[in-house]
Protein backbone atom coordinates (compact mmCIF):
# COMPACT_ATOMS: atom_id res chain seq x y z
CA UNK A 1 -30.94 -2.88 -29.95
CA UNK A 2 -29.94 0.28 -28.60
CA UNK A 3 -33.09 2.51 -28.29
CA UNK A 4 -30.92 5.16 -31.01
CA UNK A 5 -30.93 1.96 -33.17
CA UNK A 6 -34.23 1.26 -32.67
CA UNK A 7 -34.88 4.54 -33.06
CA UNK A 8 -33.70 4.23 -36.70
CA UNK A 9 -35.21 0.89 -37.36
CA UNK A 10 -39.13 2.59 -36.69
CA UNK A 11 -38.05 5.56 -39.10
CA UNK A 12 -36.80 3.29 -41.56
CA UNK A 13 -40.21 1.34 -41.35
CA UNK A 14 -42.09 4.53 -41.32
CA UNK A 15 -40.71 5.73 -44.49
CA UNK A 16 -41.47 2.70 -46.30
CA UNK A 17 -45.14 2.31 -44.94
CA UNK A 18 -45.89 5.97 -45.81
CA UNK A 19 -44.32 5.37 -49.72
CA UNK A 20 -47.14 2.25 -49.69
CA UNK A 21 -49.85 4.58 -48.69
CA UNK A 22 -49.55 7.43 -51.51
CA UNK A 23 -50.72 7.36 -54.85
CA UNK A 24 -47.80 6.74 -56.78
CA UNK A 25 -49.10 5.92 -60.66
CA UNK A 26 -47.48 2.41 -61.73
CA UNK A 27 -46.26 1.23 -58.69
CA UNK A 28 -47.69 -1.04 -55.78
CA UNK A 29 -49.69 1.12 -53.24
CA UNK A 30 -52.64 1.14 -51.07
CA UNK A 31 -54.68 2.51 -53.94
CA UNK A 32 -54.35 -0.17 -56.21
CA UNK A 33 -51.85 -3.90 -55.86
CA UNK A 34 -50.06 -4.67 -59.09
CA UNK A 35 -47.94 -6.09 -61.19
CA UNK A 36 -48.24 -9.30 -59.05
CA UNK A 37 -47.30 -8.23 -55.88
CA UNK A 38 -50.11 -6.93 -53.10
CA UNK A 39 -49.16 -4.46 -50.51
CA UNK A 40 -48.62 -6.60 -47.80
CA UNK A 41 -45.91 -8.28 -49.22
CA UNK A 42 -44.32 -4.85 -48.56
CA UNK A 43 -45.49 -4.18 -45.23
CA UNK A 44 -43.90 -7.49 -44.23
CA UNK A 45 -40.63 -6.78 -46.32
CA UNK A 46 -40.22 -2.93 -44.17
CA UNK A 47 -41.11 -5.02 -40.83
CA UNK A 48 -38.32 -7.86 -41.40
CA UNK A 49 -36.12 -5.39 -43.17
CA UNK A 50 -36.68 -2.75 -40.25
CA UNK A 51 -35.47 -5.46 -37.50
CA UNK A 52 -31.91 -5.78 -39.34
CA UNK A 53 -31.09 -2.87 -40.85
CA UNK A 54 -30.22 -0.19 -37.94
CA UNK A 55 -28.75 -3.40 -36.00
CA UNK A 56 -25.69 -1.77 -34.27
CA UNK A 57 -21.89 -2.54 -34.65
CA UNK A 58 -22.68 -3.85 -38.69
CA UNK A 59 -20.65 -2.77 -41.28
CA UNK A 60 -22.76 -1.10 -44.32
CA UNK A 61 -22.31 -4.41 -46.29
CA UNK A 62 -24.11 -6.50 -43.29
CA UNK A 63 -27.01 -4.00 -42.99
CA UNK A 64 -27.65 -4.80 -46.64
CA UNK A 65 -27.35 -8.00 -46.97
CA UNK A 66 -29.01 -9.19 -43.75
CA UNK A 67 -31.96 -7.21 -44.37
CA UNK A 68 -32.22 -8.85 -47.86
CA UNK A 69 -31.82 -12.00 -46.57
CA UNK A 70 -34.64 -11.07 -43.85
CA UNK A 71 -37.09 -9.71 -46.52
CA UNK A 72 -36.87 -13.26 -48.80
CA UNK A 73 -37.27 -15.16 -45.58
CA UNK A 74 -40.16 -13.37 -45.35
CA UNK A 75 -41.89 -13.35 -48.83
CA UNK A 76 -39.57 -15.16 -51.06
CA UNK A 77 -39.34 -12.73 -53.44
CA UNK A 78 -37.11 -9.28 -54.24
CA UNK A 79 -39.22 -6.39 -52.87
CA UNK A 80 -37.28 -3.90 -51.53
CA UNK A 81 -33.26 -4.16 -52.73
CA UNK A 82 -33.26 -0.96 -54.15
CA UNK A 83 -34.77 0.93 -50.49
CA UNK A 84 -31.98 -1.16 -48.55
CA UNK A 85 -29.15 -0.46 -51.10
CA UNK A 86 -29.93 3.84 -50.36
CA UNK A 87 -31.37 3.23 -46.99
CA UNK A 88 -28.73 1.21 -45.25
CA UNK A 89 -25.56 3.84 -46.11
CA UNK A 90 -28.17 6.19 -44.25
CA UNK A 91 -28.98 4.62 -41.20
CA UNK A 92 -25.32 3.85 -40.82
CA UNK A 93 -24.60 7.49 -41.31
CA UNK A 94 -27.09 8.38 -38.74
CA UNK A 95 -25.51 5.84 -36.14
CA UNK A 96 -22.45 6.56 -36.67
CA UNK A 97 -22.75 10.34 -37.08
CA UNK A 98 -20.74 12.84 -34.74
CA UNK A 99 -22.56 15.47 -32.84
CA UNK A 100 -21.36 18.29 -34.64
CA UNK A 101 -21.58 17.08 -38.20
CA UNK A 102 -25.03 16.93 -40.61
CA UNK A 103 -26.59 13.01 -42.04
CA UNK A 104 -25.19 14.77 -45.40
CA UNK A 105 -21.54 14.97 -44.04
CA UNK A 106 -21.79 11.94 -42.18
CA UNK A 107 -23.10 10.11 -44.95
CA UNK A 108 -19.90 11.62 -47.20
CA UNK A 109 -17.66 9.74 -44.11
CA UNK A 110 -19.74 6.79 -44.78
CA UNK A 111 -19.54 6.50 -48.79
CA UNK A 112 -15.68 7.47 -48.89
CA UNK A 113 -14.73 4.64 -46.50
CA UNK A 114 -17.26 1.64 -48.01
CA UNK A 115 -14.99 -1.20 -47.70
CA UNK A 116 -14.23 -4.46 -50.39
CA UNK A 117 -15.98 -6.50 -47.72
CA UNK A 118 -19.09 -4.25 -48.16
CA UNK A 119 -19.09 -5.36 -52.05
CA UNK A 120 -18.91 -8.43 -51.23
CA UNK A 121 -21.93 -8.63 -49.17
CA UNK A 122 -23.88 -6.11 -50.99
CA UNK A 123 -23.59 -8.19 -54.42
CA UNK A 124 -24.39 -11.43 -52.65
CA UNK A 125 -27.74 -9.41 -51.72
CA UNK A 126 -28.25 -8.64 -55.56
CA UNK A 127 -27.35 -12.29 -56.38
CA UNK A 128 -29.93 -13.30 -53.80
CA UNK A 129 -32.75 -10.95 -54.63
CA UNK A 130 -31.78 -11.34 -58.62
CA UNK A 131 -33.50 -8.21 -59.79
CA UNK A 132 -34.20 -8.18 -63.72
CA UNK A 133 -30.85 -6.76 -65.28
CA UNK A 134 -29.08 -5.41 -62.11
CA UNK A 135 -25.60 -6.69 -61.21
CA UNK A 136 -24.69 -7.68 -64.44
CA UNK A 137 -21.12 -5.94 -65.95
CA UNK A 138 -18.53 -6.77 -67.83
CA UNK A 139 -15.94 -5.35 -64.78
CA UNK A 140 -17.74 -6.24 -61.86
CA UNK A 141 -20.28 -8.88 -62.37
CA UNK A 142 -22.14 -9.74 -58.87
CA UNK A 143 -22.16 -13.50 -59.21
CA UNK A 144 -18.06 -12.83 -58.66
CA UNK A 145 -16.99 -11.77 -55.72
CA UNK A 146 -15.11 -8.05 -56.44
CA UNK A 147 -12.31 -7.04 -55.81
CA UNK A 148 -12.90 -3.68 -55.54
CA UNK A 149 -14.92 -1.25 -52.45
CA UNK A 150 -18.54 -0.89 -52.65
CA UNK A 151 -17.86 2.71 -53.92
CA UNK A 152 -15.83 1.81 -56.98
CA UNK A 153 -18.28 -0.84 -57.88
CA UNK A 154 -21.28 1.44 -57.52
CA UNK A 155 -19.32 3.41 -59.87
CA UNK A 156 -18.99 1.33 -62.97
CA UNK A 157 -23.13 0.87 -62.77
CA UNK A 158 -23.70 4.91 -61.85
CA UNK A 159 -24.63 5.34 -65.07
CA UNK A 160 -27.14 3.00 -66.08
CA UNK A 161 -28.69 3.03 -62.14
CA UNK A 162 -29.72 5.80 -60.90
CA UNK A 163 -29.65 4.00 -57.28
CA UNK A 164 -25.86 3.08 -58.11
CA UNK A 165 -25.41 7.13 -58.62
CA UNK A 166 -26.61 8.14 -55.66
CA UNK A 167 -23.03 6.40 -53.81
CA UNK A 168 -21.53 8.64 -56.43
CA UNK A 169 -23.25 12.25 -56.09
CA UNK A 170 -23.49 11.70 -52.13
CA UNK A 171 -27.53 11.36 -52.42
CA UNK A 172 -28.16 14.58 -54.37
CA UNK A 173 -30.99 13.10 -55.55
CA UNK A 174 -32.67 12.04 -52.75
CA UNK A 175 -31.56 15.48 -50.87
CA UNK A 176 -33.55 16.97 -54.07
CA UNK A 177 -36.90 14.50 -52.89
CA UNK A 178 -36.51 16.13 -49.41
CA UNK A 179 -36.66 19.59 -50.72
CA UNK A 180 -39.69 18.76 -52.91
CA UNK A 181 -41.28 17.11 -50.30
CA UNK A 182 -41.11 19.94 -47.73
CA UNK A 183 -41.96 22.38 -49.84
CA UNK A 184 -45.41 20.71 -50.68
CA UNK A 185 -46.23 20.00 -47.19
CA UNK A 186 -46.06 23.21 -46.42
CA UNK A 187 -48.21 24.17 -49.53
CA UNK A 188 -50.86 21.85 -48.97
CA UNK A 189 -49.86 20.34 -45.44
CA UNK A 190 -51.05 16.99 -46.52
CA UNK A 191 -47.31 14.45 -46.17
CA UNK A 192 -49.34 11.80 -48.06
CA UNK A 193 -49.46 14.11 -50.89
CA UNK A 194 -46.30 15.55 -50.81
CA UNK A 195 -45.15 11.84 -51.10
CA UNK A 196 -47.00 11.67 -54.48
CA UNK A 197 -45.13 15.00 -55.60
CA UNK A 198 -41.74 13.61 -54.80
CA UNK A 199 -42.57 10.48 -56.60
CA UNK A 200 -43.52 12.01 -59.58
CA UNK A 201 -40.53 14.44 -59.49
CA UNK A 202 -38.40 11.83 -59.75
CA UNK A 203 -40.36 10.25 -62.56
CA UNK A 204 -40.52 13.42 -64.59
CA UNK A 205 -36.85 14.69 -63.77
CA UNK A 206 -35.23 11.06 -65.23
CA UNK A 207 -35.88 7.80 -67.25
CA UNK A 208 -36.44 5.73 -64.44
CA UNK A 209 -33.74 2.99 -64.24
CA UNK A 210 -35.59 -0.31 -63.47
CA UNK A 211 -37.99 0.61 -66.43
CA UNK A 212 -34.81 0.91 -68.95
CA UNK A 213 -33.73 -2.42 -67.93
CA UNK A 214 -36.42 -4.03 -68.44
CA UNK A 215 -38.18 -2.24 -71.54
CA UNK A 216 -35.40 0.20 -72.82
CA UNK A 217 -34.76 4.01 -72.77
CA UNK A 218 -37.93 4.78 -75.46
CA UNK A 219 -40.41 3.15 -73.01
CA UNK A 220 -38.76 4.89 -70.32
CA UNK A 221 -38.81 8.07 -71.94
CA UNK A 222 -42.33 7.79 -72.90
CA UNK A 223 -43.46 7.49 -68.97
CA UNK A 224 -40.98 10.61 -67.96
CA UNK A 225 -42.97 12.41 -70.48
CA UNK A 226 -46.47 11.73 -69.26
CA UNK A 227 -44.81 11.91 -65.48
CA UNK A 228 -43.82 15.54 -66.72
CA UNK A 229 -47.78 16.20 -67.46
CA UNK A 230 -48.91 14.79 -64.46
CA UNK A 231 -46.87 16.39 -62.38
CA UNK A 232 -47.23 19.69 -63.91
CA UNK A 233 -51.06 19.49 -63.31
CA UNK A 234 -51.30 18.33 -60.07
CA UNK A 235 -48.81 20.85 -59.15
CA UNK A 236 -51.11 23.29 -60.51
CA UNK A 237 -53.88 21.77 -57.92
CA UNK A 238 -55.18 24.22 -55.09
CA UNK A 239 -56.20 20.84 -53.28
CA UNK A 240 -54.59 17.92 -54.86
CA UNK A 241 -57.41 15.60 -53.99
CA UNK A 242 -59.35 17.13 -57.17
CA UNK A 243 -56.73 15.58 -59.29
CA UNK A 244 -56.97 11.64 -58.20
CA UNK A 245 -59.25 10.51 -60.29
CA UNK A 246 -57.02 11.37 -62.89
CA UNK A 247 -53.65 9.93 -61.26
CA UNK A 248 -55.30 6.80 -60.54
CA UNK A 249 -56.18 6.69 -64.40
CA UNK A 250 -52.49 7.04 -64.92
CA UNK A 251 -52.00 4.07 -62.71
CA UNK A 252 -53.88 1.62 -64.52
CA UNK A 253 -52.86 2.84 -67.64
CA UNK A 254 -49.08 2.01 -66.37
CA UNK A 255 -50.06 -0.98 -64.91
CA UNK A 256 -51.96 -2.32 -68.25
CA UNK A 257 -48.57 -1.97 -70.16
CA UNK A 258 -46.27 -3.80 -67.54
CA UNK A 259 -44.51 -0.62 -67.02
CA UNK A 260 -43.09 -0.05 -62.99
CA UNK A 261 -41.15 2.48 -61.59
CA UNK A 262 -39.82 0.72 -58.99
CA UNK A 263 -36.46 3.53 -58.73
CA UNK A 264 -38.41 6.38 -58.51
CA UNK A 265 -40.55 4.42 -55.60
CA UNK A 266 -37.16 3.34 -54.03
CA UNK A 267 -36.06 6.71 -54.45
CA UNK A 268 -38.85 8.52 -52.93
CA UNK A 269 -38.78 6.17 -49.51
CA UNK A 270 -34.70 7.11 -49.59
CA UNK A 271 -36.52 10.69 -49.23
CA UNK A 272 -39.00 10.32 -46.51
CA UNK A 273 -35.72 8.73 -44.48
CA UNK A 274 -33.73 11.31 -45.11
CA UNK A 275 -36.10 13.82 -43.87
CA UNK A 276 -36.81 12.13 -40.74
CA UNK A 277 -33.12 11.91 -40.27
CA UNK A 278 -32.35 15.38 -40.79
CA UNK A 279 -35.32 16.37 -38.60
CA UNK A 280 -34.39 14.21 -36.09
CA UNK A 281 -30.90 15.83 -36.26
């Protein structure tokens, strides 16, 4: 690797280690394992993911799929699609980026010129990591190769993924995490917590995707309302450490019903990226 690639493979790596060590209520973190999965299994997934997906001269489609194919290699199991599917556009924006233009208008480069080859490979890494519900459509069905870009088949599932949107809106989202996430490390100056506020941002502001899928928009509306609560209160927090107690509460509780927000997680190390990136300039 180049050392700019490699560069880009430790930030990627960084952002997902630092999403495993916050507090983020239903999901798999340092706190607490769950819903069968232990935190190593992710650790290993960023390290194997990390070695393929800032690889230079790869097209989008090869970051994603080679890193996919990486991570199962690893722990035979689907861990982190949804972090490669927003992270790999990035890094590839980042490598690729002129030295005059911002990640945000390099990334806009990067999304408008996706390629049909890129579909391919991306939906032979969702056939490979067969996450619950994802992939399937009547127009583009990922078991078939497309004949469309990456861009156009992101499209048809932007509305019932909010991962899928973010190809669409060019990461508003995600540029949304960054804000939230600066602003509270400057408030409290604590990055671990300011993790845990972007996470639960993301919860509160949408019905996170993954849990529709799986358990349907009244189970997923449910959590963004007692996301909105938790939020609200430990926003409310002069030192957000007095609130844990009650966060980790929220995590069991979560974790007792099955329920996992595994886009607002994906979502929130898409975040930590893109503010390394943009610091980084």
């Amino acid at each position: 690797m180049t050392a700019r690639a490699e560069q880009l493979a430790a930030a990627f790596k960084n952002a997902c280690l630092a999403e495993l060590e916050t507090l983020k209520p239903g999901n798999v973190h340092v706190f607490a394992d769950g819903h069968g999965m232990v935190v190593q299994d992710f650790v290993r997934s960023a390290e194997a993911a990390a070695a393929e997906i800032a690889r230079p001269h790869l097209s989008v489609g090869e970051r994603i799929l080679n890193s996919v194919e990486s991570t199962w290699r690893v722990v035979g199991c689907n861990t982190n699609l949804g972090i490669v599917l927003l992270c790999a556009p990035l890094i590839h924006a980042a490598l690729e980026r002129k030295e005059e233009e911002s990640v945000t208008e390099s990334l806009k480069h990067v999304l408008r010129d996706l390629t049909v080859e890129d579909a391919v490979l991306a939906c032979k890494a969702i056939s490979r990591a067969s996450p619950a519900g994802l992939g399937e459509s009547a127009r583009y069905d990922v078991r078939v190769p497309p004949q469309a870009t990456l861009l156009e088949v992101m499209k048809e599932a932007a509305s019932r993924d909010r991962i899928a949107l973010q190809y669409l809106c060019c990461y508003s989202d995600v540029s949304r995490g960054v804000q939230v996430y600066e602003a509270a490390c400057q408030r409290w100056g604590w990055t671990g917590w300011a993790t845990t506020v972007v996470y639960l941002e993301f919860l509160a502001s949408f019905e996170d995707t993954h849990i529709v899928r799986k358990f349907g928009s009244e189970v997923a509306a449910q959590v963004k309302k007692e996301a909105i609560y938790h939020r609200d209160v430990l926003l409310a927090q002069e030192n957000p450490k007095q609130y844990q107690r009650d966060l980790l509460d929220f995590d069991r509780s979560l974790k007792a019903r099955g329920w996992n927000p595994g886009t607002s997680a994906d979502l929130t190390v898409a975040s930590l990226l893109m503010a390394e990136l943009e610091k980084r300039g």
